[in-house]
Protein backbone atom coordinates (compact mmCIF):
# COMPACT_ATOMS: atom_id res chain seq x y z
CA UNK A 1 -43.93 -89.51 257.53
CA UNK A 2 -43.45 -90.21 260.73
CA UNK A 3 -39.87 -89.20 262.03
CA UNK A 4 -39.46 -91.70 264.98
CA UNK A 5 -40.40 -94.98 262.99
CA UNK A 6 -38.58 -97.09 260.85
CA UNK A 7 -38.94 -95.08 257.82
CA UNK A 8 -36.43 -93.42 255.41
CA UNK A 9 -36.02 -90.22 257.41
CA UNK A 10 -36.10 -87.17 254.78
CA UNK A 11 -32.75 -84.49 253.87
CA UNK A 12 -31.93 -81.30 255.81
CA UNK A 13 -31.98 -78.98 252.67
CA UNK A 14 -29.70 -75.92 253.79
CA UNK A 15 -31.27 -72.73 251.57
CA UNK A 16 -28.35 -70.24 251.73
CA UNK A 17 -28.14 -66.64 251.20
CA UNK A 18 -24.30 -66.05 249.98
CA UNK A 19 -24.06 -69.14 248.53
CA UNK A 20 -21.11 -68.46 246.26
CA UNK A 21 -18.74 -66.91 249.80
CA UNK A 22 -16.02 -68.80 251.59
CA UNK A 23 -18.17 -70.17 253.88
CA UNK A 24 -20.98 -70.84 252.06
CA UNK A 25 -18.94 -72.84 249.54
CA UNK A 26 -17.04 -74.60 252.14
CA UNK A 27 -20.42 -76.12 253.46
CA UNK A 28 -21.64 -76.66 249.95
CA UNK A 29 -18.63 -78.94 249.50
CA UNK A 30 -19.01 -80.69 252.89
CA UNK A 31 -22.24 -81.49 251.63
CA UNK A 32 -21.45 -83.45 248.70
CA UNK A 33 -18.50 -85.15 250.78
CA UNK A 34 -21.12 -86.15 253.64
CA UNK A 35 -22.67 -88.52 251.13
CA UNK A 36 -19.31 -89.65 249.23
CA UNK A 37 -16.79 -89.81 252.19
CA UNK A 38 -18.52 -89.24 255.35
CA UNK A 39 -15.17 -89.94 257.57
CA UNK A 40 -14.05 -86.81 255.89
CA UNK A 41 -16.84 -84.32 257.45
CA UNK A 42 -19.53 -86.29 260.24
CA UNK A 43 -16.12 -86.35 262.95
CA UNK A 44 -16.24 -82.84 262.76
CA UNK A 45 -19.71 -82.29 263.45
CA UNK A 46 -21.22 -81.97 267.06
CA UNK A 47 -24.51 -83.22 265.86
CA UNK A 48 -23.54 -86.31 263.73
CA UNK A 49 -24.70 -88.53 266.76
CA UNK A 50 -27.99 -86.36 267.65
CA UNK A 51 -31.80 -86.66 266.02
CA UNK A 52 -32.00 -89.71 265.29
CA UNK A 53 -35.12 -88.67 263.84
CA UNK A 54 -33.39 -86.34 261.56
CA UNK A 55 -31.47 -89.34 260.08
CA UNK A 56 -27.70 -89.39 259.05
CA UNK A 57 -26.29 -85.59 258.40
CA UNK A 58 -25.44 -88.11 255.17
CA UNK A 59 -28.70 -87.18 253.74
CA UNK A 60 -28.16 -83.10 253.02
CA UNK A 61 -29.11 -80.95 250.13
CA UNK A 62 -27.57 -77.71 248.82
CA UNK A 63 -29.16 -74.71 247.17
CA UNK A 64 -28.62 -70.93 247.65
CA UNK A 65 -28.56 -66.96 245.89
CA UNK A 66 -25.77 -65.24 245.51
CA UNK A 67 -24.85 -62.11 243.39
CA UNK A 68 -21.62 -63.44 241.58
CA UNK A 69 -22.38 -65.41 238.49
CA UNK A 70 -20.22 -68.27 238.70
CA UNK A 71 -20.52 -71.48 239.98
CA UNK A 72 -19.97 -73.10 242.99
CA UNK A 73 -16.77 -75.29 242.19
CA UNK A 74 -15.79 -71.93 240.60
CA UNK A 75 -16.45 -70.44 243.91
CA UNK A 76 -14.29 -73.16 245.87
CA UNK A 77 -11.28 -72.57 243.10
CA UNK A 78 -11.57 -68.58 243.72
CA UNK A 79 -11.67 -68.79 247.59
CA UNK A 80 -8.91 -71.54 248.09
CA UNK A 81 -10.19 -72.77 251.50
CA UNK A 82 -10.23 -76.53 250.36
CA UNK A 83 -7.60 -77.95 247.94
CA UNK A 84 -9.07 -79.05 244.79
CA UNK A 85 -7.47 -82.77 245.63
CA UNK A 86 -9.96 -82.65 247.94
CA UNK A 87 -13.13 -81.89 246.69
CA UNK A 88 -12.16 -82.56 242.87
CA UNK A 89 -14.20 -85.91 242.86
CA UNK A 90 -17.37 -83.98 243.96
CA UNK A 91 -17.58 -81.52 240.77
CA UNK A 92 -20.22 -83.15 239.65
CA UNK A 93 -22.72 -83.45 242.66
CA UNK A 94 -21.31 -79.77 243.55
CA UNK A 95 -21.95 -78.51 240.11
CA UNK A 96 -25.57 -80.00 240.20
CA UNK A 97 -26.38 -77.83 243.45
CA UNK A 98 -29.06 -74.99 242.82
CA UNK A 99 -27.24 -71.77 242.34
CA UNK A 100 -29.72 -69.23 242.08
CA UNK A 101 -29.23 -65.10 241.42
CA UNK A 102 -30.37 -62.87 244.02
CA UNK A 103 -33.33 -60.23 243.55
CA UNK A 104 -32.21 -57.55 241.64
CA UNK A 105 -31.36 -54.87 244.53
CA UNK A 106 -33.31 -51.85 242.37
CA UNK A 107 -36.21 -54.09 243.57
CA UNK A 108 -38.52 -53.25 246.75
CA UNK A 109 -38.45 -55.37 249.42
CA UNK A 110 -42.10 -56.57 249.19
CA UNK A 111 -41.17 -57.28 245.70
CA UNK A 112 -37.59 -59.08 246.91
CA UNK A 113 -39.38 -61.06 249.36
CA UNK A 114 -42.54 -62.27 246.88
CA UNK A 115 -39.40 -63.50 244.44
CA UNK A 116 -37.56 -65.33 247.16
CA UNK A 117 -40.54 -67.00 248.32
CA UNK A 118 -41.56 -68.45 244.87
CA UNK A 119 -38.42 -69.47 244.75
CA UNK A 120 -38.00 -70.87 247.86
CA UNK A 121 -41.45 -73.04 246.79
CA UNK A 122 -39.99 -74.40 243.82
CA UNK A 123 -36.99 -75.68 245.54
CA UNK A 124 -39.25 -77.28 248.14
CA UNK A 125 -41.03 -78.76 245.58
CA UNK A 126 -38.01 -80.55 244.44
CA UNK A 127 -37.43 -82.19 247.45
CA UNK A 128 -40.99 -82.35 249.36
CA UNK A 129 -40.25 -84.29 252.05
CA UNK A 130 -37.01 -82.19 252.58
CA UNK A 131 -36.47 -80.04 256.15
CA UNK A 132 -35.67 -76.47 254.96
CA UNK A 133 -33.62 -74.54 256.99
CA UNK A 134 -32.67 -70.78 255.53
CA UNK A 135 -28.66 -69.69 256.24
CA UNK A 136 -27.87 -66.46 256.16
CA UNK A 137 -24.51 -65.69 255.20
CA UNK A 138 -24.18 -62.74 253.31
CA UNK A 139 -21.80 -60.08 254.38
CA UNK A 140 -21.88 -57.53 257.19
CA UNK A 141 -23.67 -54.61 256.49
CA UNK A 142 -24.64 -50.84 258.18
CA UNK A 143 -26.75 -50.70 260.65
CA UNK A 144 -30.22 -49.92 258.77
CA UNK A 145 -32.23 -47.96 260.70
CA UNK A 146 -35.02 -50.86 261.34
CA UNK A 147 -36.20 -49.44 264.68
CA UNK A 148 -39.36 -48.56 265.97
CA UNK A 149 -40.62 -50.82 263.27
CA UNK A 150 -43.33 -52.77 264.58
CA UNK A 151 -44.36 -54.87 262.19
CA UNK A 152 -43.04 -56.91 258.99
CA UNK A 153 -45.78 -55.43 256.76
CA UNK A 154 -44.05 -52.03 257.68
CA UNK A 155 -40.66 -53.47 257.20
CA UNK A 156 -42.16 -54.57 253.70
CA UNK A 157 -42.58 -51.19 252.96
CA UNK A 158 -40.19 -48.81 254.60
CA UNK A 159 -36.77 -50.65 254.55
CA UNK A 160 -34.27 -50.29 252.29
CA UNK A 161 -33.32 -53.87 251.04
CA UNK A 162 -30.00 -52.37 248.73
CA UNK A 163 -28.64 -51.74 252.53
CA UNK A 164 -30.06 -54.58 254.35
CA UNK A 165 -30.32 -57.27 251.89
CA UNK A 166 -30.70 -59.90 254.43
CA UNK A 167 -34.11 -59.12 255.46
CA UNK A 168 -35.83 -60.04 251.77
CA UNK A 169 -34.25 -63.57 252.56
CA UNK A 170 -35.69 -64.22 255.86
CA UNK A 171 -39.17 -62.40 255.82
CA UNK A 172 -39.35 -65.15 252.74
CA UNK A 173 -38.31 -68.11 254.88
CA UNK A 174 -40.49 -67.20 257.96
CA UNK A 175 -43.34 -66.70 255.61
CA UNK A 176 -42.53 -69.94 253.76
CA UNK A 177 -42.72 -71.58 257.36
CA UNK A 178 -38.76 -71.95 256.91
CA UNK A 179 -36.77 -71.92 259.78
CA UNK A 180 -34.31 -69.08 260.43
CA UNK A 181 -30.00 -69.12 260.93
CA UNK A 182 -28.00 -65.60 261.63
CA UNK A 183 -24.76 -66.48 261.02
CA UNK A 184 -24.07 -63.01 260.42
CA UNK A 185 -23.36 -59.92 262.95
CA UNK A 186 -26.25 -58.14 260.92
CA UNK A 187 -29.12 -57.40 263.15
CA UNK A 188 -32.10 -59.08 261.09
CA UNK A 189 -33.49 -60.31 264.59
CA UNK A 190 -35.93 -57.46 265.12
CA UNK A 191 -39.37 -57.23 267.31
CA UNK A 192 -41.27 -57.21 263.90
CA UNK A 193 -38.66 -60.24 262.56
CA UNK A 194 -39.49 -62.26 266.23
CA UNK A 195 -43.13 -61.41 266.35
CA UNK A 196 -43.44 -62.77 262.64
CA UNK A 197 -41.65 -65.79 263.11
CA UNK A 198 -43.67 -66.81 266.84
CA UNK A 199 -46.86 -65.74 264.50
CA UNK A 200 -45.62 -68.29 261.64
CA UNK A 201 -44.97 -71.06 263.81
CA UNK A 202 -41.11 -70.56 263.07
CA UNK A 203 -37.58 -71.20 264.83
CA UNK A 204 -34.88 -68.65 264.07
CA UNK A 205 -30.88 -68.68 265.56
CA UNK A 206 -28.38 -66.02 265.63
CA UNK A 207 -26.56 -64.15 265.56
CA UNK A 208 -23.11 -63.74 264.61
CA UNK A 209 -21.36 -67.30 264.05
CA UNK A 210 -19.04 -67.84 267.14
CA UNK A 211 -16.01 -69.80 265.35
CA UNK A 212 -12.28 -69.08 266.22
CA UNK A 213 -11.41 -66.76 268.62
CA UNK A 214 -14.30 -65.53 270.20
CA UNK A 215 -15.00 -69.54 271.07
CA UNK A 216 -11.75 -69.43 272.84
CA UNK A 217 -12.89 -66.14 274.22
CA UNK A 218 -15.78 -67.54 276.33
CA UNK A 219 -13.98 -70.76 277.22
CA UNK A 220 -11.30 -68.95 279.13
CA UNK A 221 -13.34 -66.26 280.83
CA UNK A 222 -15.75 -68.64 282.02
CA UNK A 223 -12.81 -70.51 283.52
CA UNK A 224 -11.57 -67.17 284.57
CA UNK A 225 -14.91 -66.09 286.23
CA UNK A 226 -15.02 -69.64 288.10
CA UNK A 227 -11.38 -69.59 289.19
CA UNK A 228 -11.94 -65.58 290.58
CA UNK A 229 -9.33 -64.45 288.56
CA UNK A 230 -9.79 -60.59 287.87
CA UNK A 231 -9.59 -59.71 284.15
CA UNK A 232 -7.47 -56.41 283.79
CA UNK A 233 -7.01 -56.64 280.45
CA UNK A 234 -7.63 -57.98 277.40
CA UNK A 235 -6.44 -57.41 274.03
CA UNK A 236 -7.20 -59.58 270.88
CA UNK A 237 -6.18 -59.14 267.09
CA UNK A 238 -7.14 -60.83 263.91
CA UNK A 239 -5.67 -60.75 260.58
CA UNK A 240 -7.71 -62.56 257.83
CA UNK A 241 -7.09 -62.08 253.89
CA UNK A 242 -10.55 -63.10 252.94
CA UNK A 243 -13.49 -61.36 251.40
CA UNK A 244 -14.84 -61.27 255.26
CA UNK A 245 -11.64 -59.58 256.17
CA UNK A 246 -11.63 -57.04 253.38
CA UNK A 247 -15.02 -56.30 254.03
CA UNK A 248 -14.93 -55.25 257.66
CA UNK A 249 -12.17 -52.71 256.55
CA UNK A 250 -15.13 -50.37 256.80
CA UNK A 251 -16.03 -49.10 260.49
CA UNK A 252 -19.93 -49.12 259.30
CA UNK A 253 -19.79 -52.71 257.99
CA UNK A 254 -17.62 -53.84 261.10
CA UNK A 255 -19.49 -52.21 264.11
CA UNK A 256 -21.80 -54.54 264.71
CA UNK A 257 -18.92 -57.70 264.51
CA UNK A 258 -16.74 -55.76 266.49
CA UNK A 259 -19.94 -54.90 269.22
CA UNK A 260 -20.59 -58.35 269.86
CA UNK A 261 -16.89 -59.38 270.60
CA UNK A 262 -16.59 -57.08 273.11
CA UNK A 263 -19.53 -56.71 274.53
CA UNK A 264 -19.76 -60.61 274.84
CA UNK A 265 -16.59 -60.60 277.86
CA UNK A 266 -17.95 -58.09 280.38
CA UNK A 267 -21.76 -60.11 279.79
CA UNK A 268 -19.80 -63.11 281.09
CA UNK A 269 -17.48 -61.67 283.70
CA UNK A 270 -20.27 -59.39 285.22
CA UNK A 271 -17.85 -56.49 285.27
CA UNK A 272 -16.52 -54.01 282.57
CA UNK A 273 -12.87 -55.02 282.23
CA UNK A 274 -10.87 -51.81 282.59
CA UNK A 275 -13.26 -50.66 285.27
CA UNK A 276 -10.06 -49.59 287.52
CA UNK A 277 -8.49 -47.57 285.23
CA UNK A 278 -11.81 -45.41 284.21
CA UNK A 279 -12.08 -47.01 280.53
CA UNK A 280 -12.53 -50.08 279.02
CA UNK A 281 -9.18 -52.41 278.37
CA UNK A 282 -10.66 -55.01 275.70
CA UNK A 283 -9.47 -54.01 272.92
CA UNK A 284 -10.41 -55.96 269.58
CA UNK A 285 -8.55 -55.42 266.45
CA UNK A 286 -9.68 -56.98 262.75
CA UNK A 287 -7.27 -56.56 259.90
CA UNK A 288 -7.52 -57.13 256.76
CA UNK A 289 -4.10 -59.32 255.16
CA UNK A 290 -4.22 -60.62 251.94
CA UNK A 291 -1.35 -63.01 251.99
CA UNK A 292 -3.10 -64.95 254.83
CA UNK A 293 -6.34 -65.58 252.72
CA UNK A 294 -9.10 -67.98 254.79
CA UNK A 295 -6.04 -68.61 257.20
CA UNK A 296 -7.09 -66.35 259.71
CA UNK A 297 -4.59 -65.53 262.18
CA UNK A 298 -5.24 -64.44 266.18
CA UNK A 299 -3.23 -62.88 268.90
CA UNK A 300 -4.68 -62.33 272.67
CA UNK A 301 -3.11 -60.80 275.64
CA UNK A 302 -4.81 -61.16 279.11
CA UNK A 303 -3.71 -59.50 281.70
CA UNK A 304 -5.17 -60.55 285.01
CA UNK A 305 -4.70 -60.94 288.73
CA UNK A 306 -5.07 -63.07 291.52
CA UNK A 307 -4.38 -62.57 295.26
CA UNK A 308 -3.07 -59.51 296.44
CA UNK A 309 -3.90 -58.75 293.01
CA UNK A 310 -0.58 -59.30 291.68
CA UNK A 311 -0.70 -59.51 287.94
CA UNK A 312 -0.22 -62.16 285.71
CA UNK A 313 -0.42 -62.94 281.60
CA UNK A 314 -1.84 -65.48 279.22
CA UNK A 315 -0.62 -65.33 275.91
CA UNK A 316 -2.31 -67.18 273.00
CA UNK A 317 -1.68 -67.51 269.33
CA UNK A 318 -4.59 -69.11 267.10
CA UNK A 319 -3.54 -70.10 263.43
CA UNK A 320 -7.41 -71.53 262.16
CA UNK A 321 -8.91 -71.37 258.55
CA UNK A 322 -12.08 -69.08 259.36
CA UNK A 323 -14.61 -71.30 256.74
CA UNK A 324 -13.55 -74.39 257.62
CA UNK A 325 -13.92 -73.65 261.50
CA UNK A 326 -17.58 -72.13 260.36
CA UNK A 327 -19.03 -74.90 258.03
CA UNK A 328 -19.60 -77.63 260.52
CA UNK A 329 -21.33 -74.84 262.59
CA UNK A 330 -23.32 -74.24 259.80
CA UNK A 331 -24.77 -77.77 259.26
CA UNK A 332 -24.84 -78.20 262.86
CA UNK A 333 -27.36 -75.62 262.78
CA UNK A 334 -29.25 -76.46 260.16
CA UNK A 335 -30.26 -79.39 261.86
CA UNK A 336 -30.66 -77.69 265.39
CA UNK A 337 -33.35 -75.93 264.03
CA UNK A 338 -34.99 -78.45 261.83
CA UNK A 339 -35.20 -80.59 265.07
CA UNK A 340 -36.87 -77.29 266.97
CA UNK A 341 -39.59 -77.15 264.14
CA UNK A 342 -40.58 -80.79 263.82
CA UNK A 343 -40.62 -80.10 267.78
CA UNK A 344 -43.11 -76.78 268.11
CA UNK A 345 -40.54 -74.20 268.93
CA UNK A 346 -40.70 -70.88 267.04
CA UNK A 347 -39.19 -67.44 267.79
CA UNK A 348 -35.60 -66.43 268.85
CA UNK A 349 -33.97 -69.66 270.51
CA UNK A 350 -31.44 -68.41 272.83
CA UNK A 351 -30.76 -72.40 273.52
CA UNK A 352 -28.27 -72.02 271.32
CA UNK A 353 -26.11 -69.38 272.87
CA UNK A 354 -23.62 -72.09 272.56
CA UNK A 355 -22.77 -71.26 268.40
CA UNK A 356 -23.06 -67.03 268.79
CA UNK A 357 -20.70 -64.10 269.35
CA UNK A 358 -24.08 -62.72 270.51
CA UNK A 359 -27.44 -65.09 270.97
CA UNK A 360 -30.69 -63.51 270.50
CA UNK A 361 -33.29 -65.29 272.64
CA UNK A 362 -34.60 -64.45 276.38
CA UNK A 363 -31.93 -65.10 278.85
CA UNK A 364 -29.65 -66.82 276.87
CA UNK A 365 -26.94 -68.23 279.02
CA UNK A 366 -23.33 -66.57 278.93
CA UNK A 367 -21.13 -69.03 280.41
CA UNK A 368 -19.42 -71.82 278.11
CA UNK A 369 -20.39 -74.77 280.89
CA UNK A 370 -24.31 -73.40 281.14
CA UNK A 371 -24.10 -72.94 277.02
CA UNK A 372 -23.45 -76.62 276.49
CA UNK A 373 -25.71 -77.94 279.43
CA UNK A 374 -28.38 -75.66 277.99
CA UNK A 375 -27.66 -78.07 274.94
CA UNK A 376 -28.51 -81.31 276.29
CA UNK A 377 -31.29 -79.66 277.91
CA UNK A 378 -33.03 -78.61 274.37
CA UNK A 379 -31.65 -81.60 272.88
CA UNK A 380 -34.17 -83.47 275.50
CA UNK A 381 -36.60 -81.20 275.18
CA UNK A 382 -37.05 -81.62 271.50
CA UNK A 383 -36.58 -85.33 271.32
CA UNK A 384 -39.71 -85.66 273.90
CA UNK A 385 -41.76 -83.32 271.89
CA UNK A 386 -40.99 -84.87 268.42
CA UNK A 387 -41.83 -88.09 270.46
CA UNK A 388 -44.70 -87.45 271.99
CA UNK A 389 -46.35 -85.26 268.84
CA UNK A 390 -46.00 -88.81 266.64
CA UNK A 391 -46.43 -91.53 269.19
C-alpha cells in the first residue's frame, strides 16, 4: 500500500503498556471519540493536520496489558478524569478494545518478552495493514541496575523484570519491528535498548512525558535565557491525588521524575541556578493529595534579576488535569513515530525533544523555539523520505 496515493491510508494502532491507568484510559477513550465526534479530540492534537500519508488521526486502534482485571470503561469510572456524560456513548467501541493481562511477573524476562511478542503478533494480525506503535505507560519504578549491560541478549538474562517491568514490553516491540514511546521517567533507553532498536530498523521516543508544568518550565526559561534575565531561583510544587501522585510518594520510584525536572532548567540556562549562593535553588516538590484526584495542581516561584541585578518575581499558579494534558501527547506520538518508520529512522530520536522532561537522542535541542523548529525540520525530513521511498 502505498502511503502517498489515493488509497485508504491504514490505522495507527497504539499497543499500550498500562492500559487500564489514568492516562492510558484517557487516550483509550479519545480514541473511540476520534471516530464518533472528532471536534471533541483532533483540535487538541498538534498533529491532526500533519502526515497526510498517515491519514485522519480518525482512523486509530486501541489495545494494551495491564495488571488490574477490569475493564477499560471500568478503568475510566475508577479514575474520574472524563465524566461519564462524556464518554458514555462510546462503551461499546471502548469495551471492544483489546485488554490484555500482563506476563505474570514470577516470569523471566526472556520468557516475558517471548509472551509479549506473540501477543503483540496476534494483535497485528488483526489489523495487518495497521502502524503499531508500543506506549509505555506503566508507573515509575527504581532505578534497576541495567548498566554496563551491553547487549539485549544479556538484558534477557540478567535483569530483573518484577523491578523493571517495562523492559519485557519494549525488547518485544523492537523485536516485533514496533516502534518505541517512553512516556515514563523510567530509564528503558539503554546502549543495549538503542543498539537493538538501530539493529532492528526501529524508532524509539522518550523519555518522561513533558505535560503541565515542566512545559511551562522550558517556555519561560527559554524566554528567560533570550531576554538575559538571571535565574536566582526557582521553586515549583505539585499536588496531584492520582495513582501517579501516590506512587511517587516513594523517593526510589520518584528519583528519576524528580532528576529530569531539575536537571532539565540549568541544561537550558547553561548555568546551575543557585550558583551564587554555593547550592542549587530549584527546588521541585511532588505531593501526593487525594482530594485533588487527576486535577493536578502547580505553584512556581522565580526569583530573578536584571540590571544591576536587582531582583524581581514571577509567580504562577497552574490548575490542569494531568491525563487529559498527557493523552493528546500520547497520540501525537504515536503517529510521530509511525511517520519516522514508514520514513527509515530507527534509534533514539532526540527530534522530539519537544514532548520530554528529558529527550534521549544525540544533541537533542533544549530550548522551546529550537524544540519546535526541530519539528518542522523532521516533519520535512520524513515527508521527503516517505516520498521519495514510494514515488
Amino acid at each position: 500500500m502505498n502511503p502517498t496515493d489515493g488509497s485508504p491510508k491504514p490505522p495507527i494502532l497504539l499497543m499500550v503498556a498500562g492500559a487500564a491507568g489514568a492516562v492510558a484510559s484517557t487516550v483509550a477513550a479519545a480514541v473511540a471519540a476520534a471516530s464518533e465526534t472528532p471536534s471533541a479530540v483532533l483540535p487538541a492534537l498538534t498533529t491532526a493536520d500533519r502526515f497526510p500519508y498517515l491519514g485522519s488521526p480518525q482512523t486509530m486502534a486501541f489495545a494494551g496489558w495491564d495488571v488490574p482485571q477490569r475493564s477499560l470503561t471500568e478503568a475510566l469510572r475508577s479514575h474520574r478524569v472524563i465524566p461519564d456524560a462524556k464518554w458514555r456513548d462510546l462503551d461499546t467501541a471502548i469495551t471492544a478494545m483489546p485488554l490484555l493481562e500482563a506476563p505474570d511477573p514470577a516470569l523471566k524476562l526472556r520468557d516475558q518478552t517471548q509472551q509479549l511478542m506473540d501477543e503483540m503478533r496476534s494483535l497485528r494480525d488483526a489489523l495487518p495493514h495497521a502502524h503499531p506503535v508500543l506506549i509505555n505507560l506503566l508507573p515509575a519504578c527504581e532505578t534497576c541496575g541495567t548498566d554496563g549491560i551491553e547487549s539485549a541478549d544479556e538484558l534477557l538474562d540478567r535483569s530483573d523484570p518484577a523491578a523493571f517491568p517495562d523492559l519485557a514490553y519494549v525488547l518485544a516491540a523492537i523485536r516485533s519491528s514496533i516502534p518505541v514511546v517512553n512516556f515514563t521517567p523510567n530509564a528503558v533507553e539503554t546502549p543495549a535498548i538503542c543498539r537493538e532498536a538501530v539493529r532492528a530498523g526501529v524508532p524509539i521516543a522518550g523519555r518522561d512525558g513533558k505535560t503541565g508544568q515542566t512545559f511551562l518550565k522550558v517556555v519561560l526559561a527559554s524566554a528567560f535565557k533570550a531576554r538575559r534575565l538571571t535565574v536566582d531561583g526557582w521553586y515549583s510544587l505539585n499536588i496531584l491525588g492520582n495513582a501517579d501522585g501516590e506512587n511517587l510518594m516513594d523517593p526510589a520510584r520518584a528519583a528519576g521524575k524528580m532528576q529530569n525536572k531539575t536537571r532539565l532548567l540549568d541544561e537550558i540556562l547553561g548555568y546551575a541556578v543557585g550558583h551564587r549562593y554555593g547550592a542549587s535553588t530549584h527546588k521541585v516538590h511532588i505531593d501526593y493529595y487525594p482530594p485533588r484526584g487527576d486535577a493536578k495542581e502547580a505553584w512556581d516561584v522565580i526569583d530573578f534579576s536584571g540590571l544591576f541585578e536587582l531582583p524581581m518575581s514571577l509567580r504562577i499558579n497552574l490548575q490542569g488535569r494531568d491525563s487529559i494534558l498527557a493523552a493528546p501527547m500520547v497520540i501525537d506520538l504515536a503517529r510521530w513515530l509511525a511517520a519516522a518508520q514508514l520514513a527509515g529512522f530507527s534509534g533514539p530520536l532526540a527530534d522530539l525533544a519537544f514532548f520530554f522532561k528529558k529527550p534521549v537522542g544525540s544533541t537533542p535541542p533544549l530550548q522551546f523555539h529550537d524544540q519546535v523548529a526541530r519539528l518542522a525540520e523532521f516533519e520535512s525530513a520524513c515527508a521527503q523520505r516517505v516520498g521519495k521511498d514510494n514515488s
